[in-house]
N, C-alpha and C. Protein backbone atom coordinates (compact mmCIF):
# COMPACT_ATOMS: atom_id res chain seq x y z
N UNK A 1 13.46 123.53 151.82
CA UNK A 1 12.94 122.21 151.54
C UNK A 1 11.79 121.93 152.51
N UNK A 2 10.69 121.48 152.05
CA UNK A 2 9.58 121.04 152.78
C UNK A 2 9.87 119.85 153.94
N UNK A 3 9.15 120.21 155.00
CA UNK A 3 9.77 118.74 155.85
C UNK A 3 9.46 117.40 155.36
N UNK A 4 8.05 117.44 154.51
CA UNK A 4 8.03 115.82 153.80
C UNK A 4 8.59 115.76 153.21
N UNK A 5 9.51 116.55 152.20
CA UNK A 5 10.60 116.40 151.14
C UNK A 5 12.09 116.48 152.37
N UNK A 6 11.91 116.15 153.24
CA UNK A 6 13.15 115.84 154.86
C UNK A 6 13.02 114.50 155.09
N UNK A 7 11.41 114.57 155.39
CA UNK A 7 11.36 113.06 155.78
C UNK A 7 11.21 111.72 155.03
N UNK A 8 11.51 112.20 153.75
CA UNK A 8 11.77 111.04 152.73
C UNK A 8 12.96 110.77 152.03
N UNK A 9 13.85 112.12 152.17
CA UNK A 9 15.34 112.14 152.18
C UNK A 9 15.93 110.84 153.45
N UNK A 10 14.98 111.22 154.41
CA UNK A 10 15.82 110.70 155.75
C UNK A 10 15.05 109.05 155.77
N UNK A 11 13.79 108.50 154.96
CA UNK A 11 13.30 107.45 154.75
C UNK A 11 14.43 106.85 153.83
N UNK A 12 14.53 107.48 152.63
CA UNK A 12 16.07 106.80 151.35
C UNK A 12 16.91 106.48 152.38
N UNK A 13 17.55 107.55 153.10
CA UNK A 13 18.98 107.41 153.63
C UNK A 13 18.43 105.59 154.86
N UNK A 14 17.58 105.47 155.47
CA UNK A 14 17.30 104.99 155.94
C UNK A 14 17.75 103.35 155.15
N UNK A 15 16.52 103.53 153.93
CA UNK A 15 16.48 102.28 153.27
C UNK A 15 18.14 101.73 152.50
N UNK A 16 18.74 102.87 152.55
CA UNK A 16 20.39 102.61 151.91
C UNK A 16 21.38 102.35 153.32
N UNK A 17 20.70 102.63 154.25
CA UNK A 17 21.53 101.87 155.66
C UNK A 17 21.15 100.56 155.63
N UNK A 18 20.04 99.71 155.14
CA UNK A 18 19.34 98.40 155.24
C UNK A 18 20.66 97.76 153.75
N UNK A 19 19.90 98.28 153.06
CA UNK A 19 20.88 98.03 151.60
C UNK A 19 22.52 97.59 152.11
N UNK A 20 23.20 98.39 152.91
CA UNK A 20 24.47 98.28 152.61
C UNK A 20 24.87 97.29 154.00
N UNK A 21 24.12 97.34 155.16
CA UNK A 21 24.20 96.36 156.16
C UNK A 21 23.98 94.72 155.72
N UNK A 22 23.24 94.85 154.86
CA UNK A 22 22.59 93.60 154.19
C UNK A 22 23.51 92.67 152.83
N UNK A 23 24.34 93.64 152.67
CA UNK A 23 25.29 93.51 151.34
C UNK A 23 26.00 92.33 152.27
N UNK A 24 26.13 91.00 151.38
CA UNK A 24 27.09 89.92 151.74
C UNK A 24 28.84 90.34 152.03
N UNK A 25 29.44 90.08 152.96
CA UNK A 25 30.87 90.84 152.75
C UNK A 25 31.45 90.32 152.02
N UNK A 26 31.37 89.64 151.14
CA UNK A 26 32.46 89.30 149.97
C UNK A 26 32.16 90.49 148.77
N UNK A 27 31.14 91.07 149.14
CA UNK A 27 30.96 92.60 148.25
C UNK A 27 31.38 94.17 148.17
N UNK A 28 31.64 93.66 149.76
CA UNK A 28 32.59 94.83 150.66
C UNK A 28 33.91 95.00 150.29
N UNK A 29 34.32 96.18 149.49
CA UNK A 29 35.88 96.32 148.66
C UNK A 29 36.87 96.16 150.32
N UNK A 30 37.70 95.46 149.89
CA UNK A 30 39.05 95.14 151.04
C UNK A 30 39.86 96.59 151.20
N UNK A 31 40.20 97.09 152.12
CA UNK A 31 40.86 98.29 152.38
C UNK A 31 42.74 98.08 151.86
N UNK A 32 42.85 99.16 151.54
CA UNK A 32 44.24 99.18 150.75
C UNK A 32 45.10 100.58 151.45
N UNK A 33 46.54 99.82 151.64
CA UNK A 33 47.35 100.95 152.06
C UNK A 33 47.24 101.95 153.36
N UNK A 34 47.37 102.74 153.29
CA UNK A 34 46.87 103.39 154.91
C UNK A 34 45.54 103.01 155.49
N UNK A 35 44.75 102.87 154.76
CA UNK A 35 43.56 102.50 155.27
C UNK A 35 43.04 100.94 155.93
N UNK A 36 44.25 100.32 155.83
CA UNK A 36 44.41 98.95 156.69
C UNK A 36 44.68 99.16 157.96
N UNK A 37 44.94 100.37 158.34
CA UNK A 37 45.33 100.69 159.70
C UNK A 37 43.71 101.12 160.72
N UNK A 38 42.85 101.66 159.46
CA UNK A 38 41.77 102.11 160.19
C UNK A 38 40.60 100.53 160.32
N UNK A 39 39.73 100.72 160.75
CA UNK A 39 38.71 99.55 160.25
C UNK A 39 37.75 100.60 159.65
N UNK A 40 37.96 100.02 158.17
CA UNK A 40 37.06 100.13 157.54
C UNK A 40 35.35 100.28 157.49
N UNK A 41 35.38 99.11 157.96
CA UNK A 41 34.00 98.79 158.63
C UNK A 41 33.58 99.73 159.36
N UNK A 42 33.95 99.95 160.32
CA UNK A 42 33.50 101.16 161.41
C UNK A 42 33.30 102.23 161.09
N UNK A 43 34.38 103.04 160.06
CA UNK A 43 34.21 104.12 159.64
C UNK A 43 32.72 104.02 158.43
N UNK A 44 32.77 102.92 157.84
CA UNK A 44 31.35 102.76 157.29
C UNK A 44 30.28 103.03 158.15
N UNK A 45 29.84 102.42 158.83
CA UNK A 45 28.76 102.46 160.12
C UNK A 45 28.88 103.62 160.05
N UNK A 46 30.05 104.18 160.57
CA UNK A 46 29.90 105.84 160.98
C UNK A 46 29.20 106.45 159.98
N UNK A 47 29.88 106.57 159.08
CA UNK A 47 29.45 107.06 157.70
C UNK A 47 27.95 107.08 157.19
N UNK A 48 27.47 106.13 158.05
CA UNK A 48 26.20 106.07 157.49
C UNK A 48 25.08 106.20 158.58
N UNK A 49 25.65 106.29 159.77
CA UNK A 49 24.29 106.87 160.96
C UNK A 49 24.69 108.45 161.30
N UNK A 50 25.84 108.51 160.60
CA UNK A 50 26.15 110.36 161.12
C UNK A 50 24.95 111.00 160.37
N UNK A 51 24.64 110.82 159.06
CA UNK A 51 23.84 111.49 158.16
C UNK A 51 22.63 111.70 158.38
N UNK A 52 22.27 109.75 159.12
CA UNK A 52 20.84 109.64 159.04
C UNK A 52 20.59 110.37 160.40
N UNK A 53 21.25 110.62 161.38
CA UNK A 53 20.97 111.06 162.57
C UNK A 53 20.85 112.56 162.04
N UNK A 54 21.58 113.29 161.31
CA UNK A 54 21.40 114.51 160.85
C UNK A 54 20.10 114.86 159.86
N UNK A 55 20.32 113.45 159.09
CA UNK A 55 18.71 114.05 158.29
C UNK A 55 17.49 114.08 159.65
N UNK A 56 17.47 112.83 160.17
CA UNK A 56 16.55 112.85 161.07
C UNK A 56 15.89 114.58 161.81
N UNK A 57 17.43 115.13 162.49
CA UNK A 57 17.16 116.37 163.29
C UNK A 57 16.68 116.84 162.42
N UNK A 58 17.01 117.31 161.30
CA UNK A 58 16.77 118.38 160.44
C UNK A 58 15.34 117.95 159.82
N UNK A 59 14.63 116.95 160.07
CA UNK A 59 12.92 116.76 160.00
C UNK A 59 12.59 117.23 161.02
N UNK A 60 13.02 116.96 162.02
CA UNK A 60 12.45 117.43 163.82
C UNK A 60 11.88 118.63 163.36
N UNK A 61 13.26 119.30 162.84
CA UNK A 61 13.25 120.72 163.28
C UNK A 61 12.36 121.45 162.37
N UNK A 62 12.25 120.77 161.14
CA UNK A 62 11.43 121.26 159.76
C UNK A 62 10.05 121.50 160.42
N UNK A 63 9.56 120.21 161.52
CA UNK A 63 7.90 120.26 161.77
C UNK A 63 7.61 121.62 162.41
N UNK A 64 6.30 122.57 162.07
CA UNK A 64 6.30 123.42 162.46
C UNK A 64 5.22 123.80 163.93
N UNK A 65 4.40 122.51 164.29
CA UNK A 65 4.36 122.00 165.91
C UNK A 65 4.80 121.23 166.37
N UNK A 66 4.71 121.87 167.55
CA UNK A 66 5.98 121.42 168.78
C UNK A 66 5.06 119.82 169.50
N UNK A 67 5.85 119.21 169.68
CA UNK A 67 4.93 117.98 170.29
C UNK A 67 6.63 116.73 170.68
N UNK A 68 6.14 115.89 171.59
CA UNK A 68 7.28 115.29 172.48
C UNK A 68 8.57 115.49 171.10
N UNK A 69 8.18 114.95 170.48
CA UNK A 69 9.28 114.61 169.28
C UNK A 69 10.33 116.03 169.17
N UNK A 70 9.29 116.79 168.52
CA UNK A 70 10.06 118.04 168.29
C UNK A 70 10.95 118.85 169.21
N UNK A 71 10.31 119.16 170.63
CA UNK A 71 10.67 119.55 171.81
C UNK A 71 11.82 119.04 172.30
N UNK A 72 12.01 117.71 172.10
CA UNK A 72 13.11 116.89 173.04
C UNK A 72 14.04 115.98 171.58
N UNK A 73 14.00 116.88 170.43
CA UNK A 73 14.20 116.61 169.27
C UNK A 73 15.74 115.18 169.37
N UNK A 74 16.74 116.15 169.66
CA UNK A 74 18.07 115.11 170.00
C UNK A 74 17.95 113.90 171.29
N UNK A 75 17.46 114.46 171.63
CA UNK A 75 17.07 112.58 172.88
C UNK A 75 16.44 111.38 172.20
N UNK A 76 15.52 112.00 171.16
CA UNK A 76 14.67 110.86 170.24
C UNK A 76 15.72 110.54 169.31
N UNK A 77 16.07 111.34 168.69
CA UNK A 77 17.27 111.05 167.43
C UNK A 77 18.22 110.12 168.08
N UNK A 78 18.81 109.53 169.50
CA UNK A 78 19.63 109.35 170.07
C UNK A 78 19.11 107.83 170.69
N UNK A 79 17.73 107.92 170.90
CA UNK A 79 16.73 106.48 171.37
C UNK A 79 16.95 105.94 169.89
N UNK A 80 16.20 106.55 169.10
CA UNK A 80 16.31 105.90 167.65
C UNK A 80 17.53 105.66 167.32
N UNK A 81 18.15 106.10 167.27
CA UNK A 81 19.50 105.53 166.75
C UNK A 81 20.17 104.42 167.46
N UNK A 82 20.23 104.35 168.37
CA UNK A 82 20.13 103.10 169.32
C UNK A 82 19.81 102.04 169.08
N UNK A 83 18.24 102.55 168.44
CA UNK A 83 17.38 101.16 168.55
C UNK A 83 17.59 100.42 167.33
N UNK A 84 18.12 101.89 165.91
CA UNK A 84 17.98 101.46 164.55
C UNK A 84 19.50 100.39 164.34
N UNK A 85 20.42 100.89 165.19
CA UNK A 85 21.80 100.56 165.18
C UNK A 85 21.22 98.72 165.54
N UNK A 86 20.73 98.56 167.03
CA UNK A 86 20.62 97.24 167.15
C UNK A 86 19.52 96.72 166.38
N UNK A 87 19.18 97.01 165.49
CA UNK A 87 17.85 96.10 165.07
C UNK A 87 18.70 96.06 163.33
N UNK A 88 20.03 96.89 163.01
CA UNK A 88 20.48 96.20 161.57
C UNK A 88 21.36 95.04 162.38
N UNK A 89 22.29 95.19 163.74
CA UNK A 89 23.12 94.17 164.00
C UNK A 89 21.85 92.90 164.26
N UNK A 90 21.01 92.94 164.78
CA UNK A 90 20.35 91.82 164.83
C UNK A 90 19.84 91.18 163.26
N UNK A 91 19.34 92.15 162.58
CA UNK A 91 19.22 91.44 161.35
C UNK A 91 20.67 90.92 160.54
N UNK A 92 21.92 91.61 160.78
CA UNK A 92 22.81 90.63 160.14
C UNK A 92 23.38 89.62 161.10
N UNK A 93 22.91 89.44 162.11
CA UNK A 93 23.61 88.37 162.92
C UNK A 93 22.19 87.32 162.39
N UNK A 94 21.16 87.39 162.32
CA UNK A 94 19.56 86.01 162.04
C UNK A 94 19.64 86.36 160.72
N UNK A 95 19.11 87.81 159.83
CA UNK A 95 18.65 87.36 158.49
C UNK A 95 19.51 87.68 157.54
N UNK A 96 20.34 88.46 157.66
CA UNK A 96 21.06 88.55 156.29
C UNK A 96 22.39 87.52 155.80
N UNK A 97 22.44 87.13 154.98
CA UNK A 97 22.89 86.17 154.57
C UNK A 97 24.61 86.38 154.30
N UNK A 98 25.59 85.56 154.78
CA UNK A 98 27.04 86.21 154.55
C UNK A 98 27.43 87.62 155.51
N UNK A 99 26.50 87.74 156.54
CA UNK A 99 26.95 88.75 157.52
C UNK A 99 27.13 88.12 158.83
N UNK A 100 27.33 89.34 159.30
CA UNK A 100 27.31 88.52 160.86
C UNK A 100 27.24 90.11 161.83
N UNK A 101 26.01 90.21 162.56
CA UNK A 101 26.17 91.22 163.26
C UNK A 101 27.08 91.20 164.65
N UNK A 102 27.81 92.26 165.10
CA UNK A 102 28.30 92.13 166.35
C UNK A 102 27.91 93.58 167.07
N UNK A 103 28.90 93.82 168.70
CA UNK A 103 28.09 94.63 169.25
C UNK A 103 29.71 95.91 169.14
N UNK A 104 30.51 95.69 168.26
CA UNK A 104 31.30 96.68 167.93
C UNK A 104 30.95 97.64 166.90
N UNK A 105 30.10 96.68 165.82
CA UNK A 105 29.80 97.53 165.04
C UNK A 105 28.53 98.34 165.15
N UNK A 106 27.46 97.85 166.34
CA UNK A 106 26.52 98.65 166.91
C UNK A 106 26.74 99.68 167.32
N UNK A 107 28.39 100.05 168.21
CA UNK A 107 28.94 100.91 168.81
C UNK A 107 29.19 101.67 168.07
N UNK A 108 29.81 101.63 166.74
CA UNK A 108 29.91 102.40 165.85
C UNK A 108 28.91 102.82 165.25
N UNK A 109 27.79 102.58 165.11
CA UNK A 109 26.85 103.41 164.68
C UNK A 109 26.64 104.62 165.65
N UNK A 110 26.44 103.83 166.67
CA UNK A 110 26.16 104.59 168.08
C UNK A 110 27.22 106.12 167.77
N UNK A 111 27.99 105.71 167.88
CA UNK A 111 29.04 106.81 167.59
C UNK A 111 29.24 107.64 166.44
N UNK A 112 28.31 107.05 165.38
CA UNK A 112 28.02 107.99 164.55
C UNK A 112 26.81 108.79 164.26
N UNK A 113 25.90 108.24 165.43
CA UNK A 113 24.45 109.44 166.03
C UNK A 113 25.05 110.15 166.19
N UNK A 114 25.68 109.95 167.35
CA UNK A 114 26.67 111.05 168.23
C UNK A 114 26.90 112.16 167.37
N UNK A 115 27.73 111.47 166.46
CA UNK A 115 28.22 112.29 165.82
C UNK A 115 27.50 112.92 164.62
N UNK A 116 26.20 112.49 163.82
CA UNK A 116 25.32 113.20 163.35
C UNK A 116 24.63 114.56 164.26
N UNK A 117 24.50 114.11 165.62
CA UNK A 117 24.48 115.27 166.29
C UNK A 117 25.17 116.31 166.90
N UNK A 118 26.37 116.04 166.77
CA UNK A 118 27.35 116.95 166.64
C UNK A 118 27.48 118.01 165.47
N UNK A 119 27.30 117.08 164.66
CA UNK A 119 27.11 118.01 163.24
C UNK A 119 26.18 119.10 163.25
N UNK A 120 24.83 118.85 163.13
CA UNK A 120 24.08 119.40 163.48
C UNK A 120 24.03 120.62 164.47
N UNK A 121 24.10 119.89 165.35
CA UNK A 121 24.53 121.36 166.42
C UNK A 121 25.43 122.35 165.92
N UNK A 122 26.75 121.79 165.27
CA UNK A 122 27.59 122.89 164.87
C UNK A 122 26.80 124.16 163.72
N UNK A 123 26.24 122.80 162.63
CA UNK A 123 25.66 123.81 161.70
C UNK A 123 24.23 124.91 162.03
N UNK A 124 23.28 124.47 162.99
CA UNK A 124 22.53 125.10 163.53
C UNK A 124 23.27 126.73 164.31
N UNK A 125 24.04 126.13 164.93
CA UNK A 125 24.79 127.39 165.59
C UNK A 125 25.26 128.47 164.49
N UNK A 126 26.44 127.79 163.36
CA UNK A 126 26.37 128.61 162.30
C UNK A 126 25.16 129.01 161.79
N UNK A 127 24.34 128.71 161.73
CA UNK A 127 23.25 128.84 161.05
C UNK A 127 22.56 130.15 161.42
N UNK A 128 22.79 130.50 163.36
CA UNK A 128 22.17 131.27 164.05
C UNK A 128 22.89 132.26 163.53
N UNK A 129 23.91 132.01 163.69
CA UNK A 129 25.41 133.32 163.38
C UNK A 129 25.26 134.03 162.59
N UNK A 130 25.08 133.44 161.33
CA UNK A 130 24.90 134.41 159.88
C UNK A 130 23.61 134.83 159.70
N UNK A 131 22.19 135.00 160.69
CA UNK A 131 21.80 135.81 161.20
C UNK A 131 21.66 136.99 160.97
């Protein structure tokens, strides 16, 4: 896959993190049965910065010069995600309507960079392996 055909995968995934942060919670299906035990919510967040943190690397890595971005690829993926995490809680705490941002569910994004870069790393390593 071409890296502009990366970095517009990772622009969608982007614009469907805005989309679903922005969704009023009376739209948000109520958790049922075992899954009342987890928060829902969180595992959403997760669910949705693990990917973008993974599409992200996997543009880094697509570019074929090296420049701050590329070089120090997971530190940026890790600033950004940071920054992208607090700037949806700030928009549902001021603009989105029927939300309310807080700084748990920031954490959970946070924790699902993390964990987009975890991913990543694993599959890169496989990646080296089969080699």
């Amino acid at each position: 896959m071409k890296s502009q055909n990366k970095f517009i995968l990772f622009l969608i995934w982007t614009l469907v993190i805005l989309v679903v942060v922005g969704m009023p919670g009376r739209y948000i299906p109520k958790p049922i049965g075992f899954l009342t035990l987890l928060s829902p919510d969180k595992i959403i967040h997760l669910a949705l910065f693990a990917p973008w943190s993974f599409l992200l690397l996997k543009y880094f890595s697509s570019v074929g010069y090296q420049n701050i971005f590329t070089k120090n690829k997971k530190l940026w993926v890790v600033i950004y995600g940071i920054i992208y995490a607090i700037l949806t809680e700030l928009l549902q705490f001021y603009v989105f309507i029927g939300r309310n941002g807080n700084l748990y569910d920031a954490l959970a994004d946070i924790i699902g960079v993390g964990l987009g870069v975890f991913i990543f790393n694993r599959w890169i390593n496989r990646k080296k392996q089969s080699v």
